[in-house]
Every structure is written in structure tokens, then in C-alpha cells.
C-alpha atoms as a PDB file:
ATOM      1  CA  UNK A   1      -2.510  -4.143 -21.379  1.00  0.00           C
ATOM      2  CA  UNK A   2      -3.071  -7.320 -22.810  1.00  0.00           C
ATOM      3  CA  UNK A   3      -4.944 -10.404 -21.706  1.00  0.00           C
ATOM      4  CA  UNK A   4      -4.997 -14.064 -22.800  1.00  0.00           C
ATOM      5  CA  UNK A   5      -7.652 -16.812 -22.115  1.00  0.00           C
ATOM      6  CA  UNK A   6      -7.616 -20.682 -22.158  1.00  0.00           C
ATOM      7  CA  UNK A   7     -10.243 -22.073 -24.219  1.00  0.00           C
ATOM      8  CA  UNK A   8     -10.808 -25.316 -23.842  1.00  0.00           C
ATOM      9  CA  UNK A   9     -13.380 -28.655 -24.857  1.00  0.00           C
ATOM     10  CA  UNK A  10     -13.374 -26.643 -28.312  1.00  0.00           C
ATOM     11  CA  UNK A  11     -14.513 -29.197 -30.886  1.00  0.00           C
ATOM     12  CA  UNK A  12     -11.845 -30.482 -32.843  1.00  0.00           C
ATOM     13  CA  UNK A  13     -13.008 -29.189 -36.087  1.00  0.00           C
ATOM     14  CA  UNK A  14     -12.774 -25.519 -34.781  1.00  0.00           C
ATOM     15  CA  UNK A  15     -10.124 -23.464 -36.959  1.00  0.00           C
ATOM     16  CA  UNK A  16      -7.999 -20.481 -35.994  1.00  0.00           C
ATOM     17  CA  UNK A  17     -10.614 -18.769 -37.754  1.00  0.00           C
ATOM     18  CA  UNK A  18     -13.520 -20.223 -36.405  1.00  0.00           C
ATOM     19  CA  UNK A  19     -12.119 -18.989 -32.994  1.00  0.00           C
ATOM     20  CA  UNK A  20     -11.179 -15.969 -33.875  1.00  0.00           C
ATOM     21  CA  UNK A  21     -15.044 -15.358 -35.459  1.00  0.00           C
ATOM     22  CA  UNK A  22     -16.454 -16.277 -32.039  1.00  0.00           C
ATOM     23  CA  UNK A  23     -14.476 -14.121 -29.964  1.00  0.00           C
ATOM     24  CA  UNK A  24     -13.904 -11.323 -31.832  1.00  0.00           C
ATOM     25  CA  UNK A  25     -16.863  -9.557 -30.879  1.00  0.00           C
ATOM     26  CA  UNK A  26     -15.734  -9.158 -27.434  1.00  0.00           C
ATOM     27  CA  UNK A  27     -12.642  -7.025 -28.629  1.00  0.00           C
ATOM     28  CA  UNK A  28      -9.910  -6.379 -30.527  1.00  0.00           C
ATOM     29  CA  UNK A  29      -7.618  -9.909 -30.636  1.00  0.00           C
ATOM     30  CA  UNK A  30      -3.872  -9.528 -30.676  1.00  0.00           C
ATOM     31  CA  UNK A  31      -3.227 -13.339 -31.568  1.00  0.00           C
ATOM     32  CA  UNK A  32      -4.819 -16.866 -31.461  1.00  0.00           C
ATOM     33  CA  UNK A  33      -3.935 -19.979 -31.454  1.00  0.00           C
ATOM     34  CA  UNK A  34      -5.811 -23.511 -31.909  1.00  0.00           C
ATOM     35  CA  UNK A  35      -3.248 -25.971 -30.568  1.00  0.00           C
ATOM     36  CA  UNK A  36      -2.937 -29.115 -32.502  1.00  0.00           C
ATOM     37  CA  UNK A  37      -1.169 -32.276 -32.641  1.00  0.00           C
ATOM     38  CA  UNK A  38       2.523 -31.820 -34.255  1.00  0.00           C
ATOM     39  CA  UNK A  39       2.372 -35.400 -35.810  1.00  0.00           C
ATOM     40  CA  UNK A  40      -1.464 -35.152 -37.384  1.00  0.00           C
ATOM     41  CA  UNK A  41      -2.100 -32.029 -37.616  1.00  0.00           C
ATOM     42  CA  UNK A  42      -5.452 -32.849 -35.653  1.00  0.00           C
ATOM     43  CA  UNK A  43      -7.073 -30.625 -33.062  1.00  0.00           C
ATOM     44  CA  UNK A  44      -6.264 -30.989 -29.421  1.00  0.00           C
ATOM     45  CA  UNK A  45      -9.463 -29.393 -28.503  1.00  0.00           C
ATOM     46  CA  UNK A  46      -8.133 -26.846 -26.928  1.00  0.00           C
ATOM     47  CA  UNK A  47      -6.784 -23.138 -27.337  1.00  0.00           C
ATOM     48  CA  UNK A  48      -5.556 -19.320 -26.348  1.00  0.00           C
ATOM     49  CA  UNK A  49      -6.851 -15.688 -27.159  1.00  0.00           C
ATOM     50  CA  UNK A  50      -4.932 -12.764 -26.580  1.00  0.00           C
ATOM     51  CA  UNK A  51      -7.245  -9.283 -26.194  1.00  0.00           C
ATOM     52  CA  UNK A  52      -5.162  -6.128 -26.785  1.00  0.00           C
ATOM     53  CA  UNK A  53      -7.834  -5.027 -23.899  1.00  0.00           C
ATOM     54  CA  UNK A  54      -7.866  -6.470 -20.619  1.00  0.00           C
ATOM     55  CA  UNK A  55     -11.496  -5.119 -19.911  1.00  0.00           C
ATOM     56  CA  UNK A  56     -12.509  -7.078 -23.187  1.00  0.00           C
ATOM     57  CA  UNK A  57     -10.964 -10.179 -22.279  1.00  0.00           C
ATOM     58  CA  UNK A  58     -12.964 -10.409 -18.953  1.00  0.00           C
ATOM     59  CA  UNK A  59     -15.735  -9.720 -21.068  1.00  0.00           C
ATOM     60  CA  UNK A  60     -14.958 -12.819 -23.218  1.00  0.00           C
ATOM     61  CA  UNK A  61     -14.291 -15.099 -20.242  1.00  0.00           C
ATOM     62  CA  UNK A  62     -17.542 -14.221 -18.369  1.00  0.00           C
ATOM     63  CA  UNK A  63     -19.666 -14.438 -21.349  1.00  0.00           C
ATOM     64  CA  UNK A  64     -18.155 -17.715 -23.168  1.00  0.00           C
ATOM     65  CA  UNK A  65     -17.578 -19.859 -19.864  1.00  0.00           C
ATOM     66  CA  UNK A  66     -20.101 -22.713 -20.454  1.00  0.00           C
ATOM     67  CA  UNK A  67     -21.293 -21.478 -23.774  1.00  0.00           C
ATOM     68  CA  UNK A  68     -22.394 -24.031 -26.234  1.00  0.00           C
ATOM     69  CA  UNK A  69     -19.918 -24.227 -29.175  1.00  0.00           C
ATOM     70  CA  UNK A  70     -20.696 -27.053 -32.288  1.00  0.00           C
ATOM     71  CA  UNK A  71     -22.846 -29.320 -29.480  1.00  0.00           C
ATOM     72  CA  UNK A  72     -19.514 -29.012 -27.329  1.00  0.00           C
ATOM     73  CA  UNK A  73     -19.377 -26.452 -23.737  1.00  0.00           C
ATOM     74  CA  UNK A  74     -16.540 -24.272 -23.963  1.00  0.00           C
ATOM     75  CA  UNK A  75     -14.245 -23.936 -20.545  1.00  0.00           C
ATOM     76  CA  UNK A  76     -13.004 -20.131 -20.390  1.00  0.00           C
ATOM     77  CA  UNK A  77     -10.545 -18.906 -17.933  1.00  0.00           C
ATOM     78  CA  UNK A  78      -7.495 -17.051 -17.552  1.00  0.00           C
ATOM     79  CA  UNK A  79      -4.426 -18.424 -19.038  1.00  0.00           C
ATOM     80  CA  UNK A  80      -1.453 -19.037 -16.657  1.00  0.00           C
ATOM     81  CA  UNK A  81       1.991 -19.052 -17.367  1.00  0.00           C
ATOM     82  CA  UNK A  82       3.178 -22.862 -17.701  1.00  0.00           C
ATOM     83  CA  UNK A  83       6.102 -21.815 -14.660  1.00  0.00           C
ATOM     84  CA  UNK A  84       2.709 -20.904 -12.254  1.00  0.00           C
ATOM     85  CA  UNK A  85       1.507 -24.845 -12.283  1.00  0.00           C
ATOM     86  CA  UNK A  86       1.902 -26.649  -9.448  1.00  0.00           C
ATOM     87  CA  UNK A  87       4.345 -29.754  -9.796  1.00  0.00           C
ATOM     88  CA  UNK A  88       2.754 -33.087  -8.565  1.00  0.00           C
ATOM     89  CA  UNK A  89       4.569 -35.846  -6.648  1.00  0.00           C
ATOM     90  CA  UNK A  90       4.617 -39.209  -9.138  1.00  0.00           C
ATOM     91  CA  UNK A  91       3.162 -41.806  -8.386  1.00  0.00           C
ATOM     92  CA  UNK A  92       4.141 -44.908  -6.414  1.00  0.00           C
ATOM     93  CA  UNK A  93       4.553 -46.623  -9.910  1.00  0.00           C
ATOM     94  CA  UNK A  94       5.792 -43.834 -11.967  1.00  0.00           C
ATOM     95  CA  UNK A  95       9.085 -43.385  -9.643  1.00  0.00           C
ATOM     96  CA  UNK A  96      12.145 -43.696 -10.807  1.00  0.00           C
ATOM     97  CA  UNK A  97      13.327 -47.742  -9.846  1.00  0.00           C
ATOM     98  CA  UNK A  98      16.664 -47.491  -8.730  1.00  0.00           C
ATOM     99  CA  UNK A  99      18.600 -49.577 -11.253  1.00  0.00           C
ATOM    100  CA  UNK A 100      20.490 -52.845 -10.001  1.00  0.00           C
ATOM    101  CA  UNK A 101      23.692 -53.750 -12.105  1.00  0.00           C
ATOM    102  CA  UNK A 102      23.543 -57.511 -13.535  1.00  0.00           C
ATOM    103  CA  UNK A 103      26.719 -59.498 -12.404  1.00  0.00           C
ATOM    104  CA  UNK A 104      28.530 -59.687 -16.173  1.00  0.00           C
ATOM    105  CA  UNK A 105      28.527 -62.886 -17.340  1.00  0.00           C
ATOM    106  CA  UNK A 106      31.914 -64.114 -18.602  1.00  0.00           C
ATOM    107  CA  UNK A 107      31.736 -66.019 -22.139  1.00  0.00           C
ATOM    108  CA  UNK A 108      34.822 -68.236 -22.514  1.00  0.00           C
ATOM    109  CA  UNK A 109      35.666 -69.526 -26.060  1.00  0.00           C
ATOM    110  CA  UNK A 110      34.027 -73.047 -26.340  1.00  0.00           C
ATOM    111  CA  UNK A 111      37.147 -75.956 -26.992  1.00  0.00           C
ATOM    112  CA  UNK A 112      36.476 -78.770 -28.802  1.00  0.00           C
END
């Protein structure tokens, strides 16, 4: 069965290849993704491997956890569904203000 990691602090000139090159001798990858900005293009410094191998991606995440990538230290772990995250509470400011309606003002046509 299939496994996939969150790699993260990846320097932002790391390509899908790049990643692919330093995992792949850990296993056989089923996909990979560098995730990147949609409006530049740019790195977000962070990605996802799939291993068709389970046993290969705990391999991976034991091994590259901490592991000095381009002068930057990789973050490994186990990727989890976005649904699994815990919601926080907002904050104080960030709550919704409950919205007052403005008394309309009335504009009269001016006489002269």
C-alpha cells in the first residue's frame, strides 16, 4: 500500500526533480509534488512524496527528518489528510463583527 510524506523547509529552488533525485533511493515513488505559488510560479518551500511501499516510505521519513538539504533542514513526516486538522477558534480580532445598519440618509432635491 502506498504512503505519502510532507516535506517541508525545502529550499525554494528545489524542483520536482530535485526531490524526486533525493528520495528516490529510498523506494519506488508513485508521484511528487513541489507545491508552488499559483500567481509566481515560485516555490512554497514545501512538498509531498508518495512511495508505492509503505516500508520504504518509513524508511524515507526516518532517514531525511533533519537532513541537510542546499544549507536548508528538511522536516519529514507523515502526510495527513487536510479533513484530519484540527480547526482553531479565531481570534478575538479575526471574529466576525456583527454588522450595524446605517440609518439611510434621505437626499431631497435642493430648491432654489
Amino acid at each position: 500500500m502506498s504512503k505519502k510524506i510532507y516535506v517541508g523547509n525545502l529550499p525554494f529552488s528545489v524542483t520536482l526533480e530535485r526531490l524526486k533525485e533525493v528520495f528516490s533511493p529510498y523506494g519506488k515513488i508513485e508521484d511528487a509534488i513541489v507545491m508552488a505559488n499559483k500567481f509566481t510560479g515560485r516555490s512554497r518551500g514545501f512538498g509531498f512524496v508518495t512511495f508505492v511501499n509503505e516500508a520504504d516510505a518509513d524508511k524515507a521519513l526516518a532517514e531525511m527528518n533533519n537532513k541537510n538539504i542546499e544549507g536548508r533542514e528538511l522536516k519529514v513526516k507523515e502526510a495527513r489528510p487536510l479533513e484530519e486538522r484540527p480547526k482553531s477558534e479565531p481570534k478575538a480580532e479575526e471574529k466576525p463583527v456583527e454588522k450595524v445598519e446605517e440609518p439611510k440618509e434621505e437626499f431631497t432635491e435642493k430648491q432654489e
